[in-house]
PDB file of N, CA and C in Angstrom:
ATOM      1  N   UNK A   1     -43.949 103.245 -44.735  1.00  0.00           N
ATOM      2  CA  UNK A   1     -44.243 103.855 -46.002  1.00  0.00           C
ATOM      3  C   UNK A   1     -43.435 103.192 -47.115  1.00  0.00           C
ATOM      4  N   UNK A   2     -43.564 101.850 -47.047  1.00  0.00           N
ATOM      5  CA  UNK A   2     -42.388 101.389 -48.298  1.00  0.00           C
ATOM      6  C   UNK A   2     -43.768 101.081 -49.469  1.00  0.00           C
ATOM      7  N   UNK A   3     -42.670 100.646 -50.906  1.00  0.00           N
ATOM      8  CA  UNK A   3     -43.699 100.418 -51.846  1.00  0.00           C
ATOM      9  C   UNK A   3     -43.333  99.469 -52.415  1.00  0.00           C
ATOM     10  N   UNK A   4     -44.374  98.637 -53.012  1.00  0.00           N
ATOM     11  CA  UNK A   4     -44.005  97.110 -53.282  1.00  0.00           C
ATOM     12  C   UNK A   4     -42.975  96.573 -53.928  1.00  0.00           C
ATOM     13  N   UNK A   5     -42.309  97.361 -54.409  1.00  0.00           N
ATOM     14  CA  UNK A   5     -41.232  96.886 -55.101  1.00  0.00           C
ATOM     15  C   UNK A   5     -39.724  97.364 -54.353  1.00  0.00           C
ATOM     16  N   UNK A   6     -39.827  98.015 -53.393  1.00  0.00           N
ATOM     17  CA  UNK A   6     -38.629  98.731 -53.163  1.00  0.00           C
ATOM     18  C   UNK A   6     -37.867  97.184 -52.257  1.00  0.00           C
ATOM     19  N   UNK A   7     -36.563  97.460 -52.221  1.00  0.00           N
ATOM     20  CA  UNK A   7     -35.616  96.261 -51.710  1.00  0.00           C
ATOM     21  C   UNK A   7     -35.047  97.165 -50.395  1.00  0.00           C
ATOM     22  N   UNK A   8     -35.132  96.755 -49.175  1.00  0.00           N
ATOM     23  CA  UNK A   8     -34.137  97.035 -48.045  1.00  0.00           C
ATOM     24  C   UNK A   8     -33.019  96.042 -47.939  1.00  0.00           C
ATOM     25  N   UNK A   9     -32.289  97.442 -48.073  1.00  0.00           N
ATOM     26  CA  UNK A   9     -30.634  97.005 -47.118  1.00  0.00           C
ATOM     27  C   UNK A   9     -30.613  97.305 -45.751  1.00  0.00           C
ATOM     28  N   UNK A  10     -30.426  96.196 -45.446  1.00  0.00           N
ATOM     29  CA  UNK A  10     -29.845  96.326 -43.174  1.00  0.00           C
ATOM     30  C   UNK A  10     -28.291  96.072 -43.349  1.00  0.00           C
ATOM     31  N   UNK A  11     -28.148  97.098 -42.436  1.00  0.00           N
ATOM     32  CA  UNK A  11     -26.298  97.269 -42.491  1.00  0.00           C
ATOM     33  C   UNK A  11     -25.999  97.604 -41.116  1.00  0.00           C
ATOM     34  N   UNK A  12     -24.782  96.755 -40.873  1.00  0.00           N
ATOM     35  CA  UNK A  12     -24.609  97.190 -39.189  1.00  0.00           C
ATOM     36  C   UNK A  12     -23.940  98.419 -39.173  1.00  0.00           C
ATOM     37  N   UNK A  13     -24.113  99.058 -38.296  1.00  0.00           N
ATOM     38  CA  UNK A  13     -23.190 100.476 -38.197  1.00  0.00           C
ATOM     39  C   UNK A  13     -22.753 100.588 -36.808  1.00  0.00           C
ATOM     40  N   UNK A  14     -21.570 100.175 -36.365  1.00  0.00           N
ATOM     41  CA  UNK A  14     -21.672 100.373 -34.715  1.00  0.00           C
ATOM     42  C   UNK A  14     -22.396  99.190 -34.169  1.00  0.00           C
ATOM     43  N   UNK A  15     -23.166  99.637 -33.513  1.00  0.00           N
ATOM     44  CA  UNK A  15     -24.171  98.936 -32.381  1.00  0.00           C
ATOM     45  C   UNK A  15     -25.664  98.981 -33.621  1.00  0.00           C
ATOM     46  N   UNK A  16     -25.748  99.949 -34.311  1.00  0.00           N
ATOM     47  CA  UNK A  16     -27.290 100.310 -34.902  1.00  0.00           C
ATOM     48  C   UNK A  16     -27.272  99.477 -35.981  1.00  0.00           C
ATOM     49  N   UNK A  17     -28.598  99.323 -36.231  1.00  0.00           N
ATOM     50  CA  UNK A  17     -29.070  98.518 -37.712  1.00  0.00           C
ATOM     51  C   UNK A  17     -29.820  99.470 -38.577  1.00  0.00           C
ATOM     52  N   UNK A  18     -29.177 100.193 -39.509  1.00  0.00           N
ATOM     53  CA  UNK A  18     -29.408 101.017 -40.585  1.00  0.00           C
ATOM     54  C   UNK A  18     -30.604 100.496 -41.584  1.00  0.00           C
ATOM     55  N   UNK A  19     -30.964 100.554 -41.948  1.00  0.00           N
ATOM     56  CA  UNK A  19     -32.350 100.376 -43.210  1.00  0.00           C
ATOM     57  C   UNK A  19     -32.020 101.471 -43.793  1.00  0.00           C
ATOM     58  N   UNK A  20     -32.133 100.836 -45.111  1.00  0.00           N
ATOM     59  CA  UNK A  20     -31.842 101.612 -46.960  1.00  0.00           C
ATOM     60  C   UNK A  20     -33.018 101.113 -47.567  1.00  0.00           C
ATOM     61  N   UNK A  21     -33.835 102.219 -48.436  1.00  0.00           N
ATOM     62  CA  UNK A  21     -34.881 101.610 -49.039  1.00  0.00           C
ATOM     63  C   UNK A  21     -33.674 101.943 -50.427  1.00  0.00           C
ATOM     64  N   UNK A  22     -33.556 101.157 -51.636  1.00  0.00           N
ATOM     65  CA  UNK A  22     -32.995 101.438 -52.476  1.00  0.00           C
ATOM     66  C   UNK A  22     -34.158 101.582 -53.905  1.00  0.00           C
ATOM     67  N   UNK A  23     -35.198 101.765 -53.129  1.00  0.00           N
ATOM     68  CA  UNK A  23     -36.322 101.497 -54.288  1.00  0.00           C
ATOM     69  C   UNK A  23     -36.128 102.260 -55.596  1.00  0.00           C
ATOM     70  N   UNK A  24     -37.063 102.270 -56.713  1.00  0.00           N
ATOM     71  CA  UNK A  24     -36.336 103.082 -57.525  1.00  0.00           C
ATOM     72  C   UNK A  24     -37.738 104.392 -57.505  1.00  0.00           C
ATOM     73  N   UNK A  25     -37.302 105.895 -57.792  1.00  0.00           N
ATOM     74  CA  UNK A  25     -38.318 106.497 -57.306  1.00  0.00           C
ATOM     75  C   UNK A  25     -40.326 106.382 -58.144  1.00  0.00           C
ATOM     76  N   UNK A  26     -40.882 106.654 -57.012  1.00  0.00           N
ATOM     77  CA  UNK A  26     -42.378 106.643 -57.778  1.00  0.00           C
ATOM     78  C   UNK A  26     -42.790 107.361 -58.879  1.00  0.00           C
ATOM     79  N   UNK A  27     -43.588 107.107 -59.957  1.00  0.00           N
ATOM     80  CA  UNK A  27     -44.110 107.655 -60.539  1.00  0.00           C
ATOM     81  C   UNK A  27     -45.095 108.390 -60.028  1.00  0.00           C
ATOM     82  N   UNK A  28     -45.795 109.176 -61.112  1.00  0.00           N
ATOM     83  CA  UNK A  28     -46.672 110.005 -60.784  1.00  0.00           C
ATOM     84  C   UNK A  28     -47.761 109.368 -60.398  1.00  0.00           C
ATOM     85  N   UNK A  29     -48.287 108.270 -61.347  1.00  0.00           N
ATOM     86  CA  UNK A  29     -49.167 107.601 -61.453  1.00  0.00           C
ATOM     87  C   UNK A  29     -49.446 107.129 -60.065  1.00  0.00           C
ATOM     88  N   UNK A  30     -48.175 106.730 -59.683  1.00  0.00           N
ATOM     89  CA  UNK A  30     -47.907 105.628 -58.670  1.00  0.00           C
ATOM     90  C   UNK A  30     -48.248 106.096 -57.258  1.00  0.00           C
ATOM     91  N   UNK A  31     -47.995 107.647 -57.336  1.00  0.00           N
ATOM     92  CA  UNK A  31     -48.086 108.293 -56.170  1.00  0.00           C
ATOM     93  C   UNK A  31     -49.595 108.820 -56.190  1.00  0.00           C
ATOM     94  N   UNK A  32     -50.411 109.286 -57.084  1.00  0.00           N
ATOM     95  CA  UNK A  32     -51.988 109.102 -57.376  1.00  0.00           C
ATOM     96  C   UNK A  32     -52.432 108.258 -56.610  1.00  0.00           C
ATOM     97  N   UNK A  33     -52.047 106.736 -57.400  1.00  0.00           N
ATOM     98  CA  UNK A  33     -52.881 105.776 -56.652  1.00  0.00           C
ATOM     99  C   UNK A  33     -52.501 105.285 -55.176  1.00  0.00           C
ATOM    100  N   UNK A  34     -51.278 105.786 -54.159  1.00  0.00           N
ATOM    101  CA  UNK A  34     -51.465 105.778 -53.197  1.00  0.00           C
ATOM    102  C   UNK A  34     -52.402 106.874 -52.623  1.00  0.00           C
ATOM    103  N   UNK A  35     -52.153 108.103 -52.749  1.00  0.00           N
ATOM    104  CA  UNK A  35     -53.171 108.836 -52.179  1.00  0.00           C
ATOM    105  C   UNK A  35     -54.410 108.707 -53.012  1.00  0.00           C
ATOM    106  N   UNK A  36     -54.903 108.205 -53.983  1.00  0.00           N
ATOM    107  CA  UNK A  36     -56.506 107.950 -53.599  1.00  0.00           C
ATOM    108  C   UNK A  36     -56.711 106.547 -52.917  1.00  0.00           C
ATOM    109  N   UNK A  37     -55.884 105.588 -52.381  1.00  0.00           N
ATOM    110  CA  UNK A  37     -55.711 104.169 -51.472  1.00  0.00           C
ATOM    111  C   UNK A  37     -56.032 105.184 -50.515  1.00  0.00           C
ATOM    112  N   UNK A  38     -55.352 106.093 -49.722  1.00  0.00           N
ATOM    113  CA  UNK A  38     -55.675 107.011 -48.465  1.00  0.00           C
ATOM    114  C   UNK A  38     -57.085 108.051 -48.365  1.00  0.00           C
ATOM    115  N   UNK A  39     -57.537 107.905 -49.564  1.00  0.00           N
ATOM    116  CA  UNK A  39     -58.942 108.901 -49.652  1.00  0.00           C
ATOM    117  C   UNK A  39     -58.541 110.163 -49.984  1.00  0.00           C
ATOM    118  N   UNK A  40     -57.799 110.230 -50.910  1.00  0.00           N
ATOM    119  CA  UNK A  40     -57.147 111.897 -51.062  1.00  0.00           C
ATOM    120  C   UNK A  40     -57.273 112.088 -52.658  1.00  0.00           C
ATOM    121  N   UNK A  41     -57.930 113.431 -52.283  1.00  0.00           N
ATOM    122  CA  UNK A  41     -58.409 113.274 -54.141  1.00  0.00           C
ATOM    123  C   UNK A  41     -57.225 113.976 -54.737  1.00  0.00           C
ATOM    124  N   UNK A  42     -56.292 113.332 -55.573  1.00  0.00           N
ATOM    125  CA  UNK A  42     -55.145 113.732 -56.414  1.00  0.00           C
ATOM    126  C   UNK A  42     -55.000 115.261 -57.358  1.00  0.00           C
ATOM    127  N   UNK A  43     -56.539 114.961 -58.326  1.00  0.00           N
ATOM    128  CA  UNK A  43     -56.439 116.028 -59.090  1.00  0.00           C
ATOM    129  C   UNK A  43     -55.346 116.455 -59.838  1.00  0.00           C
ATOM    130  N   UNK A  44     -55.272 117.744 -59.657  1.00  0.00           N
ATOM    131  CA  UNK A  44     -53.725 118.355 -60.611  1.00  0.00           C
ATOM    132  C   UNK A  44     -52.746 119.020 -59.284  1.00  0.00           C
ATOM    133  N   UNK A  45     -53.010 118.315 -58.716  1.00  0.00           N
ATOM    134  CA  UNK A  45     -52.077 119.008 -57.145  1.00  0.00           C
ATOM    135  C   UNK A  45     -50.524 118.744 -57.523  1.00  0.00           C
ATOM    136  N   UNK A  46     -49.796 119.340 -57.249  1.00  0.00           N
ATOM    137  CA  UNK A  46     -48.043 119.109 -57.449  1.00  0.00           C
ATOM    138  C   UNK A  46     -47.636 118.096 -57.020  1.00  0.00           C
ATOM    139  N   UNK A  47     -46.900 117.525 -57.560  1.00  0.00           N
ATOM    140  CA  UNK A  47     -45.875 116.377 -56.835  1.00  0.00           C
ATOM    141  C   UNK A  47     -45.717 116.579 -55.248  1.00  0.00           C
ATOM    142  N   UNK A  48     -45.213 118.065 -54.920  1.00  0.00           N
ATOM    143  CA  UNK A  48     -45.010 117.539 -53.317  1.00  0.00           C
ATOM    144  C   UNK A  48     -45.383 117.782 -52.733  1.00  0.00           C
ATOM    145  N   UNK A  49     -46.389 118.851 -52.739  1.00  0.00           N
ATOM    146  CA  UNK A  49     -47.878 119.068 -52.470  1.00  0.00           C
ATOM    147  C   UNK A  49     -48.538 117.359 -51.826  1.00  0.00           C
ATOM    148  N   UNK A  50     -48.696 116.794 -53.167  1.00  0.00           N
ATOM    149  CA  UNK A  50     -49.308 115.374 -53.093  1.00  0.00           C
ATOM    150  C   UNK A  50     -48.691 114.868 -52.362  1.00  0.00           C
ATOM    151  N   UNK A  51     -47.235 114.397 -52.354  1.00  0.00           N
ATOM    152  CA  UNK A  51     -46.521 113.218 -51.124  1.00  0.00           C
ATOM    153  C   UNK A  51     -46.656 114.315 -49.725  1.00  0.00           C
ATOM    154  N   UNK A  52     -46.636 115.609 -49.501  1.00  0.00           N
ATOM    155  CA  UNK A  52     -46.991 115.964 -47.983  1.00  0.00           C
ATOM    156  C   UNK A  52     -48.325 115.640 -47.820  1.00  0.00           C
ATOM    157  N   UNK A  53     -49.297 115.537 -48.611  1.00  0.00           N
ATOM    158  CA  UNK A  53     -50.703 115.023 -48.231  1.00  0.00           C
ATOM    159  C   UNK A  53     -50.710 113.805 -47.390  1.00  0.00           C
ATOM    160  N   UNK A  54     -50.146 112.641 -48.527  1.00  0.00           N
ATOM    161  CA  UNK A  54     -49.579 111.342 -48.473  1.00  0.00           C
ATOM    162  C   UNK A  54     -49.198 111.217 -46.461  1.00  0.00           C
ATOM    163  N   UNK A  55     -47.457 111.659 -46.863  1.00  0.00           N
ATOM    164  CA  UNK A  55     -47.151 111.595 -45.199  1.00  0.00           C
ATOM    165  C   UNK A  55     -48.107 112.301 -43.698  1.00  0.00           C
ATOM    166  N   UNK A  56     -48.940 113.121 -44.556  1.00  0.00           N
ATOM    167  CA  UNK A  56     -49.954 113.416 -43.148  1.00  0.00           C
ATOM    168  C   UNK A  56     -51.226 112.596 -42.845  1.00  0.00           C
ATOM    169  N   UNK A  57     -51.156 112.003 -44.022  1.00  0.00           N
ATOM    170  CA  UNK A  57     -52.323 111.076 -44.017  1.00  0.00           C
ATOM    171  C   UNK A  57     -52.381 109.686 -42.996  1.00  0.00           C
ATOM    172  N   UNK A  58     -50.690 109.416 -43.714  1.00  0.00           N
ATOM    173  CA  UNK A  58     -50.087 108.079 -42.928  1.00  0.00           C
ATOM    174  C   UNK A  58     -49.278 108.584 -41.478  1.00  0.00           C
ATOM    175  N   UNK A  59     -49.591 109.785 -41.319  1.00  0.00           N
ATOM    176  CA  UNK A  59     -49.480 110.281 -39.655  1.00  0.00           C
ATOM    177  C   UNK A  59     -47.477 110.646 -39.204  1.00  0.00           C
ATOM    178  N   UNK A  60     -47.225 110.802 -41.174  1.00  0.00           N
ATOM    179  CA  UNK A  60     -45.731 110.986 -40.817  1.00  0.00           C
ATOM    180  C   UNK A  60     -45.445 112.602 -40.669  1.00  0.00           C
ATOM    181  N   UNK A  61     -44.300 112.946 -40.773  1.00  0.00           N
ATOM    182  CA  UNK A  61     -43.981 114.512 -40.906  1.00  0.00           C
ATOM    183  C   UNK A  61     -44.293 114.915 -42.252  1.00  0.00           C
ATOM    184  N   UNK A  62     -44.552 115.691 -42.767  1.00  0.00           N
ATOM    185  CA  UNK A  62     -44.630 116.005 -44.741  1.00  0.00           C
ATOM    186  C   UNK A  62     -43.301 116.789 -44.387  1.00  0.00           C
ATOM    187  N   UNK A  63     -41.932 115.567 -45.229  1.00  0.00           N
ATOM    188  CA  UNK A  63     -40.890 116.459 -44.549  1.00  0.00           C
ATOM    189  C   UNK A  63     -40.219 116.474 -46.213  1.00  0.00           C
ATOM    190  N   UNK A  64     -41.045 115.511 -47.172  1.00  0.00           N
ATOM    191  CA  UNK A  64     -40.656 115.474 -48.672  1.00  0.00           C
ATOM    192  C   UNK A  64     -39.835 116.951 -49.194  1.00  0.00           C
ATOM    193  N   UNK A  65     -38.362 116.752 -50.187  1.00  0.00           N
ATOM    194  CA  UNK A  65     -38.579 117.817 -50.473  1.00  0.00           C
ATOM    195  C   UNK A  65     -37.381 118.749 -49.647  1.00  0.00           C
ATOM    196  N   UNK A  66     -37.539 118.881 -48.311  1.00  0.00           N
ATOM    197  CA  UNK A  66     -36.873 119.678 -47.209  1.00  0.00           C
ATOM    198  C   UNK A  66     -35.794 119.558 -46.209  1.00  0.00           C
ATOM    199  N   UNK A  67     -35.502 118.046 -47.286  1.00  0.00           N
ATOM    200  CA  UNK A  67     -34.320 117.387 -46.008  1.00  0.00           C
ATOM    201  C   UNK A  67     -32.628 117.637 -46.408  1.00  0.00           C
ATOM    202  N   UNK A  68     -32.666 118.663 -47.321  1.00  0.00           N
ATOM    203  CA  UNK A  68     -31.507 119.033 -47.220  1.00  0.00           C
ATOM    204  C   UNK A  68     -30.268 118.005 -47.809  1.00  0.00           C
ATOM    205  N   UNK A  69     -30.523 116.767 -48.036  1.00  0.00           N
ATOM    206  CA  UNK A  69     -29.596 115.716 -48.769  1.00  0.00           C
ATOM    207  C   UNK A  69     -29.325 115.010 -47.742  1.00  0.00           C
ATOM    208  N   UNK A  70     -30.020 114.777 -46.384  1.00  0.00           N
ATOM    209  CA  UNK A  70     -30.236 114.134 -44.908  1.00  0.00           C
ATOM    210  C   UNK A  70     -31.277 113.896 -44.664  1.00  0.00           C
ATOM    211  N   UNK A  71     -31.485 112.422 -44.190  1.00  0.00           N
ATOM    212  CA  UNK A  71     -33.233 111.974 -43.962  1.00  0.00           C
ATOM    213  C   UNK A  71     -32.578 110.903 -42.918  1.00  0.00           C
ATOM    214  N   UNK A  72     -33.057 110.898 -41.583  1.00  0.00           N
ATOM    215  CA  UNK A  72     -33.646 109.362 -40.788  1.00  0.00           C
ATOM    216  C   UNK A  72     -34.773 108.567 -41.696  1.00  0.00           C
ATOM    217  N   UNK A  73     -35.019 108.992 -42.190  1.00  0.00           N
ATOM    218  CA  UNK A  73     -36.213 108.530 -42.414  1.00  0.00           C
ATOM    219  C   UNK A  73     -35.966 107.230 -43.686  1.00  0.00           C
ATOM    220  N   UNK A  74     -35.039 106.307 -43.497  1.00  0.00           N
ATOM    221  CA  UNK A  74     -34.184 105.534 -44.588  1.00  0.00           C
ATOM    222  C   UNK A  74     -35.577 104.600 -45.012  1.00  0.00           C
ATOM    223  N   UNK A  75     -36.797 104.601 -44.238  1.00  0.00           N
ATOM    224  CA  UNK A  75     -37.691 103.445 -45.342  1.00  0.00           C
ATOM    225  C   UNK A  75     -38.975 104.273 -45.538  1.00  0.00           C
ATOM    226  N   UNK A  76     -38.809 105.486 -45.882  1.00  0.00           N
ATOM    227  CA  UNK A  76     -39.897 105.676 -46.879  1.00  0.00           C
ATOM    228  C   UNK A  76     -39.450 105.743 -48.162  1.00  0.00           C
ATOM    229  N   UNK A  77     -41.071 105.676 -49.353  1.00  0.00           N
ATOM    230  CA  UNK A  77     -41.144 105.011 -50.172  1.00  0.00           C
ATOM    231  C   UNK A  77     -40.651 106.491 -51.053  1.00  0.00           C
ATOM    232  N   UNK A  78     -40.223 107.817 -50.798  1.00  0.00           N
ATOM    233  CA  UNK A  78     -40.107 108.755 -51.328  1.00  0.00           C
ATOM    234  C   UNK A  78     -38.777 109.055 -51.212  1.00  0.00           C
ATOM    235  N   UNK A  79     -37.920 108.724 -50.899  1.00  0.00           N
ATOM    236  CA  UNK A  79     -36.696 109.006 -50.807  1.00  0.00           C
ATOM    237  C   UNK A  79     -36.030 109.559 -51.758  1.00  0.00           C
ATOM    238  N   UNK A  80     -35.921 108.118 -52.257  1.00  0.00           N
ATOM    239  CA  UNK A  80     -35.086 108.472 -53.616  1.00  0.00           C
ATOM    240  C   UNK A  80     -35.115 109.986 -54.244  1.00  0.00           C
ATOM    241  N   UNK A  81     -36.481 110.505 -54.514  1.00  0.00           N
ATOM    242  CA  UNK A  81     -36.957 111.640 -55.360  1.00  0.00           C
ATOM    243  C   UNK A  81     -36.744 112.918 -54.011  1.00  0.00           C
ATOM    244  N   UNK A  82     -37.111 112.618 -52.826  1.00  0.00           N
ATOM    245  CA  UNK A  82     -36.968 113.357 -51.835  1.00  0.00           C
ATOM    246  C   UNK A  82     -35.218 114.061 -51.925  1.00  0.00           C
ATOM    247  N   UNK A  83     -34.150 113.223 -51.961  1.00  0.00           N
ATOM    248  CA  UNK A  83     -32.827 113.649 -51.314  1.00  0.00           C
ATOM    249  C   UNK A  83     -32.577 114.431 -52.599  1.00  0.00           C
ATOM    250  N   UNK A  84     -33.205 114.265 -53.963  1.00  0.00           N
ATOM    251  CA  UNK A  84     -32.703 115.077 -55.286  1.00  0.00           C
ATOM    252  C   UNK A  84     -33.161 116.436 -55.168  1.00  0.00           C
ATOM    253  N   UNK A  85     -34.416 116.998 -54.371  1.00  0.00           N
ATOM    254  CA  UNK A  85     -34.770 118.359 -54.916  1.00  0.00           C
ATOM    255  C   UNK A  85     -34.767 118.747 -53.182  1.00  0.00           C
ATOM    256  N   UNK A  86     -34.959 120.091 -53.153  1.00  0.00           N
ATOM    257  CA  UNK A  86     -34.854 120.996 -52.524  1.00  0.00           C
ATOM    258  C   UNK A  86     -36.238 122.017 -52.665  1.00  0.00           C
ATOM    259  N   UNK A  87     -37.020 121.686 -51.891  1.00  0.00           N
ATOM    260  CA  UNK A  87     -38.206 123.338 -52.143  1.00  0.00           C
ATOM    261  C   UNK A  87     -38.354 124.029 -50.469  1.00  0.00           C
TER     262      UNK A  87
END
């Protein structure tokens, strides 16, 4: 789930190889035109409404939103906006 502009960092940690998407977060726009790329009609649906569409579409968890300021999930393209809010 990365997006064309975002930059990964690989960092050793231990034995593991960490991935950082440091992208900067999506627009609205931006997140539209991925879910109508997936066949998902946008409309006036909420922001995270829309990216849980998004991650079920692309067969991930719709975990946007709920991760508490903790994500495995270091290369999706929602992060950034993900670790700031809480619903």
């Amino acid at each position: 789930m990365l997006f064309a502009d975002s930059l990964i960092i690989q960092q050793l940690k231990g034995e593991k190889m960490v991935t950082v998407n440091t992208a900067k977060p999506m627009s609205m726009s931006e997140i539209k035109k991925k879910a109508e790329s997936l066949g998902i009609r946008p409309g006036k649906t909420k922001k995270a409404e829309l990216i849980h569409a998004i991650q079920q579409a692309e067969g991930c968890t719709p975990c946007f939103g709920r991760s508490n300021g903790q994500c495995q999930y270091v290369d999706c393209c929602f992060m950034r906006d993900c670790l700031k809010i809480h619903i």
